[in-house]
N, C-alpha and C. Protein backbone atom coordinates (compact mmCIF):
# COMPACT_ATOMS: atom_id res chain seq x y z
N UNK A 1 -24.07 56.54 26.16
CA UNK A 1 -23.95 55.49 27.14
C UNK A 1 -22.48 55.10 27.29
N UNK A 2 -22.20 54.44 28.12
CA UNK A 2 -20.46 54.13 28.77
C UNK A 2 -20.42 53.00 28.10
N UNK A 3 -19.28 53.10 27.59
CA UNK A 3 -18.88 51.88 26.82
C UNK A 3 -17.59 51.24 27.37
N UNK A 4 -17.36 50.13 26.92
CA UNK A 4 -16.13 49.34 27.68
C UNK A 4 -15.35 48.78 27.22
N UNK A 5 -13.95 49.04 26.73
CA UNK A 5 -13.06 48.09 26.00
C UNK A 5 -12.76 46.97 26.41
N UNK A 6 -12.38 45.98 25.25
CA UNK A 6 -11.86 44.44 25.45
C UNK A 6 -11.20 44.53 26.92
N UNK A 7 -10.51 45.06 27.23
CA UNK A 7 -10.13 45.05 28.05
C UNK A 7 -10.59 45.61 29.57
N UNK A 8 -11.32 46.32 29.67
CA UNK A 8 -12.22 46.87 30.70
C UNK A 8 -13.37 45.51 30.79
N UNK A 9 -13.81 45.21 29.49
CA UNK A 9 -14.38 43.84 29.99
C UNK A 9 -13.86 42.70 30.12
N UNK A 10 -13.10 42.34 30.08
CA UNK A 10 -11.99 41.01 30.54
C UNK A 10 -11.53 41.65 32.17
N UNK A 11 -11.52 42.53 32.46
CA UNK A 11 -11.03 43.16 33.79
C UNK A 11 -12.69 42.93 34.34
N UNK A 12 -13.41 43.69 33.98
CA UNK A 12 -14.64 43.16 34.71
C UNK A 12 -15.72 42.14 35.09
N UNK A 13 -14.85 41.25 34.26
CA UNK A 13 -16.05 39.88 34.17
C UNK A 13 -14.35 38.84 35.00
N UNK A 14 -13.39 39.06 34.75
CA UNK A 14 -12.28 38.41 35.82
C UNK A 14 -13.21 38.87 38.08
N UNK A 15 -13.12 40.38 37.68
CA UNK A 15 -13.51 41.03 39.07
C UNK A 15 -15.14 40.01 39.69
N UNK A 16 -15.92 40.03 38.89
CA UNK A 16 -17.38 39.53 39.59
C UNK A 16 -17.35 38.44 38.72
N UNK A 17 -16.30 37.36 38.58
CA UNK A 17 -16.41 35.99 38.58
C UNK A 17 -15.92 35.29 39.81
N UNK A 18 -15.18 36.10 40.56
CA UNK A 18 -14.53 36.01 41.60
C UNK A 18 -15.49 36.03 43.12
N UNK A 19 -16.69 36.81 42.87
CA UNK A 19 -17.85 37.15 43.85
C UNK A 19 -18.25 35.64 43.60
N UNK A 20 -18.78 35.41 42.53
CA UNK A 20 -19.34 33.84 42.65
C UNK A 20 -20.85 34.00 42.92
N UNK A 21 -21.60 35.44 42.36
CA UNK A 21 -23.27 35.68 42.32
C UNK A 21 -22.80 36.00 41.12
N UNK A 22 -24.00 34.83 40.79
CA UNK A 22 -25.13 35.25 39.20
C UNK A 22 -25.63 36.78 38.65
N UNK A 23 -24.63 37.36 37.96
CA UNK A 23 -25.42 38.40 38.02
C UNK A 23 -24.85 39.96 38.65
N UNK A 24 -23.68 39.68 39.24
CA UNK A 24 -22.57 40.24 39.81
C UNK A 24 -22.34 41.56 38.51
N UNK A 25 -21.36 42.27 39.12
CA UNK A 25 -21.01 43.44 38.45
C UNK A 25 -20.44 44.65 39.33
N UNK A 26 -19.98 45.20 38.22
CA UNK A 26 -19.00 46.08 38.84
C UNK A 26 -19.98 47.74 39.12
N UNK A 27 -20.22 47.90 40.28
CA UNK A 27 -21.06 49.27 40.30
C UNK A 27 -20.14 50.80 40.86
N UNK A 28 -20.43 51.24 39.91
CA UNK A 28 -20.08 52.90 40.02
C UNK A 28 -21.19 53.96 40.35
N UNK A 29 -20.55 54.53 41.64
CA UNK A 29 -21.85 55.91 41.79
C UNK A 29 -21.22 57.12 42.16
N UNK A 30 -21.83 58.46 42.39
CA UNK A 30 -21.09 58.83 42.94
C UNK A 30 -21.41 60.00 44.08
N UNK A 31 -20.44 60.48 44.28
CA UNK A 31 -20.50 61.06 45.71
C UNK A 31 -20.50 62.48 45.84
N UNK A 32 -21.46 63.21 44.91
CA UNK A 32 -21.61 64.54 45.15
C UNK A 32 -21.01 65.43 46.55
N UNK A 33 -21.77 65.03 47.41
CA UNK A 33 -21.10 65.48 49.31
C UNK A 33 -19.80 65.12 49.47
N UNK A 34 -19.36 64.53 49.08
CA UNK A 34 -18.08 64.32 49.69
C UNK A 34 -16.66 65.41 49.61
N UNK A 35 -16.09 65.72 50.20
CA UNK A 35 -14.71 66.61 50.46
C UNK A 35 -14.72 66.76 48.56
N UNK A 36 -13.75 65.67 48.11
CA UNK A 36 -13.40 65.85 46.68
C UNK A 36 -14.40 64.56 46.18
N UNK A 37 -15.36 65.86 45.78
CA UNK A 37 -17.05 65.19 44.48
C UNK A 37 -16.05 63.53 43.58
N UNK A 38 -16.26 63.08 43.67
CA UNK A 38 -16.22 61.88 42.90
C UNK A 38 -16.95 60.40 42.37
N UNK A 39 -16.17 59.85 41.61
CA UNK A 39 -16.97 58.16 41.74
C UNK A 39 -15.95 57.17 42.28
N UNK A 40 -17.22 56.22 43.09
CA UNK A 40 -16.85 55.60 43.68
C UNK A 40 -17.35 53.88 42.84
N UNK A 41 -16.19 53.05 42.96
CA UNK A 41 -16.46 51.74 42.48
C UNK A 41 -16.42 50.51 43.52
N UNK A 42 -17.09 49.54 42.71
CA UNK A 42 -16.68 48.27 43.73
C UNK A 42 -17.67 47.44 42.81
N UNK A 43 -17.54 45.93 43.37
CA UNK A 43 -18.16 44.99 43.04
C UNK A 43 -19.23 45.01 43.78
N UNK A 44 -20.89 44.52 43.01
CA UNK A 44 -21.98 44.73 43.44
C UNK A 44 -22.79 43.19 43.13
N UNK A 45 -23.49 42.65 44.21
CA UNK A 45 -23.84 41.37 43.56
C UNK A 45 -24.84 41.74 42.81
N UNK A 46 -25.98 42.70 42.51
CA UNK A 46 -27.00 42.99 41.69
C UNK A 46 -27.27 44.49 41.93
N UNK A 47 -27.56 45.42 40.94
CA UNK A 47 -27.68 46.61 41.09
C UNK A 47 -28.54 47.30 41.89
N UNK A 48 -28.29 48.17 41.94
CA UNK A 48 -29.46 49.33 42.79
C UNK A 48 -30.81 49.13 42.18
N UNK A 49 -32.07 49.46 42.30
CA UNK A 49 -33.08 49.93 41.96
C UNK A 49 -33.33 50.77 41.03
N UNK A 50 -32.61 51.81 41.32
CA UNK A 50 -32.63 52.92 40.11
C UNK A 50 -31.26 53.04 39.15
N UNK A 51 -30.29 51.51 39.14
CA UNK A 51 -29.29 52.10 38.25
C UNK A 51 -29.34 51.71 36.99
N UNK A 52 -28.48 52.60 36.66
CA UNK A 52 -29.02 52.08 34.80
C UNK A 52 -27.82 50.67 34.36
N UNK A 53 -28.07 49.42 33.81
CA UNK A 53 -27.21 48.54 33.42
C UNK A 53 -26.54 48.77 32.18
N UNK A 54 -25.57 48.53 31.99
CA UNK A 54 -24.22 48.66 30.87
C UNK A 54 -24.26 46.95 30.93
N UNK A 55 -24.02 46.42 30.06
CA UNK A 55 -23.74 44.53 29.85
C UNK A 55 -23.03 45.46 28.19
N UNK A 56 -21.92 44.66 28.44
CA UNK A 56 -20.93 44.75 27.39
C UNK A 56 -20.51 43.24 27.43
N UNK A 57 -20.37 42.44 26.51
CA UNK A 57 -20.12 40.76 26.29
C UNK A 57 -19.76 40.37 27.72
N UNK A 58 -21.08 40.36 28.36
CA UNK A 58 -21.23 39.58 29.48
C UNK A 58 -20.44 40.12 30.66
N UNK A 59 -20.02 41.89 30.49
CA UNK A 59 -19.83 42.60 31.47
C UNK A 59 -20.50 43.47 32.04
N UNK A 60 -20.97 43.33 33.37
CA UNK A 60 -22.08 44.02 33.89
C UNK A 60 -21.91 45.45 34.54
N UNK A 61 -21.42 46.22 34.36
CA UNK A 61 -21.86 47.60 34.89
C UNK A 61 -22.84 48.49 35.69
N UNK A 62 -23.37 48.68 36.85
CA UNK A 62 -24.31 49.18 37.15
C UNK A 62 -23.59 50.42 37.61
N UNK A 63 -24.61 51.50 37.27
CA UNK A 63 -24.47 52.84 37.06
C UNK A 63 -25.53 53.88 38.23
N UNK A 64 -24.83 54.80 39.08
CA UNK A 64 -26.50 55.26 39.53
C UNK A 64 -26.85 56.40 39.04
N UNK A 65 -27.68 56.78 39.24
CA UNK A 65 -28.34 58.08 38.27
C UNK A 65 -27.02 59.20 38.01
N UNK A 66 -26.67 59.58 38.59
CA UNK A 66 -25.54 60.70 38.75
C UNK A 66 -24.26 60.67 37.73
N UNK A 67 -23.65 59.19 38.54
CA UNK A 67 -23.05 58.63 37.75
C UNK A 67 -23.48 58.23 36.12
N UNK A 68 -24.41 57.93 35.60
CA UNK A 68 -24.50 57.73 34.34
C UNK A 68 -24.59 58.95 33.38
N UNK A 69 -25.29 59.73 33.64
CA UNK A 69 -25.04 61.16 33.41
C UNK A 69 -23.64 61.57 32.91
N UNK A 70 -22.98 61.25 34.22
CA UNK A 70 -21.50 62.04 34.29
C UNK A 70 -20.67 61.10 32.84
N UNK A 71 -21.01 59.91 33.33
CA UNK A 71 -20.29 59.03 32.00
C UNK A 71 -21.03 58.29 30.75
N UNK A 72 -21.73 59.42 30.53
CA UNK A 72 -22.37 59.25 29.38
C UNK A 72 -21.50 59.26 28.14
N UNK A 73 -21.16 60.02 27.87
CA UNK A 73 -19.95 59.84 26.99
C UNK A 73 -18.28 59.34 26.94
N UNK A 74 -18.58 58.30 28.15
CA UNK A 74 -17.61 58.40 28.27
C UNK A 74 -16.63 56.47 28.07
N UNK A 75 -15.58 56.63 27.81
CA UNK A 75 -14.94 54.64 27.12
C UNK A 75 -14.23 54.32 28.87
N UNK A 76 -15.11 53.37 29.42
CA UNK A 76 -14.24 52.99 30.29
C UNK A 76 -12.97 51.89 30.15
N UNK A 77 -12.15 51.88 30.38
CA UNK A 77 -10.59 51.26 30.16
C UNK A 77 -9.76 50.72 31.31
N UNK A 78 -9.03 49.74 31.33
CA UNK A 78 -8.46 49.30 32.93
C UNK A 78 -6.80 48.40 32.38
N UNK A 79 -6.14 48.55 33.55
CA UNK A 79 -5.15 47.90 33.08
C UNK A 79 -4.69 47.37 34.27
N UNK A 80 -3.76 46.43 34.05
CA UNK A 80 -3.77 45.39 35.16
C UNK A 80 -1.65 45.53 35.38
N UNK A 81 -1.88 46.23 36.65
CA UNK A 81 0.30 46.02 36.81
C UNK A 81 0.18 44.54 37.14
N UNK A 82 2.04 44.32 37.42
CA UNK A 82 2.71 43.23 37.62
C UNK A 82 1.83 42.81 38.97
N UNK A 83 1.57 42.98 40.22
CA UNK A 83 1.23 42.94 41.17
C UNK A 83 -0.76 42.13 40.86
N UNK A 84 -0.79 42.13 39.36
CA UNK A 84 -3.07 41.95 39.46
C UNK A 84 -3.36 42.47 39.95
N UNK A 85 -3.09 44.23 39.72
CA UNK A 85 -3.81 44.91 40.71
C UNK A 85 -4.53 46.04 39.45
N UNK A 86 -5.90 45.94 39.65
CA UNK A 86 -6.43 46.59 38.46
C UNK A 86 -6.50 47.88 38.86
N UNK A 87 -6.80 48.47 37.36
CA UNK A 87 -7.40 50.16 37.51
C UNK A 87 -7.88 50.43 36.61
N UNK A 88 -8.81 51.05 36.87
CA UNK A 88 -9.47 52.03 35.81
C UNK A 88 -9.45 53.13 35.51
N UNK A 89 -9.46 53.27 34.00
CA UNK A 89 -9.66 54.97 33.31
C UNK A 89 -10.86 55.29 33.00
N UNK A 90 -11.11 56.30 32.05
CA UNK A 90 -11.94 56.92 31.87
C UNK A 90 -11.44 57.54 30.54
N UNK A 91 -12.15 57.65 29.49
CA UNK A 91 -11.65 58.32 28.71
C UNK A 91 -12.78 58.91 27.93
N UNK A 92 -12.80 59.97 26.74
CA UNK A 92 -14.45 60.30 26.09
C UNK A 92 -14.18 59.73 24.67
N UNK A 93 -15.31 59.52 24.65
CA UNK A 93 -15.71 58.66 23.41
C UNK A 93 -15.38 59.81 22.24
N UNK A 94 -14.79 58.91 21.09
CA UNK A 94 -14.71 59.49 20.03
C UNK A 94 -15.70 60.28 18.88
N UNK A 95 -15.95 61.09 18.46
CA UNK A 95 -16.70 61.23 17.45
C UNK A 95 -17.10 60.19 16.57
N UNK A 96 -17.90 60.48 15.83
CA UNK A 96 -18.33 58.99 14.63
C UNK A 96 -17.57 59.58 13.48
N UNK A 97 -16.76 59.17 12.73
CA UNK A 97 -15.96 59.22 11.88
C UNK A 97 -14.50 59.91 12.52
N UNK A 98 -14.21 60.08 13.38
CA UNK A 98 -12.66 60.66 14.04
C UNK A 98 -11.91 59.63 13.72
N UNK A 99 -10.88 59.97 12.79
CA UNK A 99 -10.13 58.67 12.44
C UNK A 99 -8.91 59.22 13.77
N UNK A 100 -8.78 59.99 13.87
CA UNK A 100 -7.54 60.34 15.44
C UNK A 100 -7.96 59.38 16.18
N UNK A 101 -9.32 59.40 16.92
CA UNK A 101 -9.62 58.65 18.09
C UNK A 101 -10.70 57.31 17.81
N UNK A 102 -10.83 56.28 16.98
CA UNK A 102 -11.71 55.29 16.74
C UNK A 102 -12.31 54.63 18.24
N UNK A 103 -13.32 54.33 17.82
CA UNK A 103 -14.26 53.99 19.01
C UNK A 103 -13.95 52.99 19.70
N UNK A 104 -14.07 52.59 21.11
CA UNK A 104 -13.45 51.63 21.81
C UNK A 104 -14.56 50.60 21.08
């Protein structure tokens, strides 16, 4: 399952406190058809039907089928320039005992 650092959740619970719905969250899906296959994000006031929820200390994630799959293993991460202008990474989760890469 996608996991989310301190900081990916302080970036995501800043993003859908700002919507001002109960329940808000940040949704990722993605776009098989498109020119260059990717995921696509944005703020969602309540998830899809079929997406799977991520809640990391009161950060909401909704995922759609495709997408969760794809980031199943994977630490989402975000950082914020001079400008408050966020972004997100992606990175893969560490092994269980990898002292190189410890778990977000």
């Amino acid at each position: 399952m996608l996991v989310l650092t301190p900081t990916a959740v302080a970036v995501v619970n800043n993003l859908t406190s700002a919507v001002g719905e109960e329940g808000a969250g940040l949704r990722i899906s993605s776009h098989p058809d498109a020119p260059a296959p990717g995921l696509h994000v944005e703020i969602a006031a309540a998830p899809e039907a079929d997406d799977q929820l991520v809640d990391s200390s009161g950060a909401r994630v909704f995922l759609d089928p495709q997408a969760a799959m794809m980031l199943d293993d994977k630490v989402l991460d975000a950082t914020v320039d001079e400008q408050g202008q966020a972004s997100f990474v992606l990175g893969t989760q560490a092994a269980p005992g990898d002292a190189d890469h410890p778990e977000a």
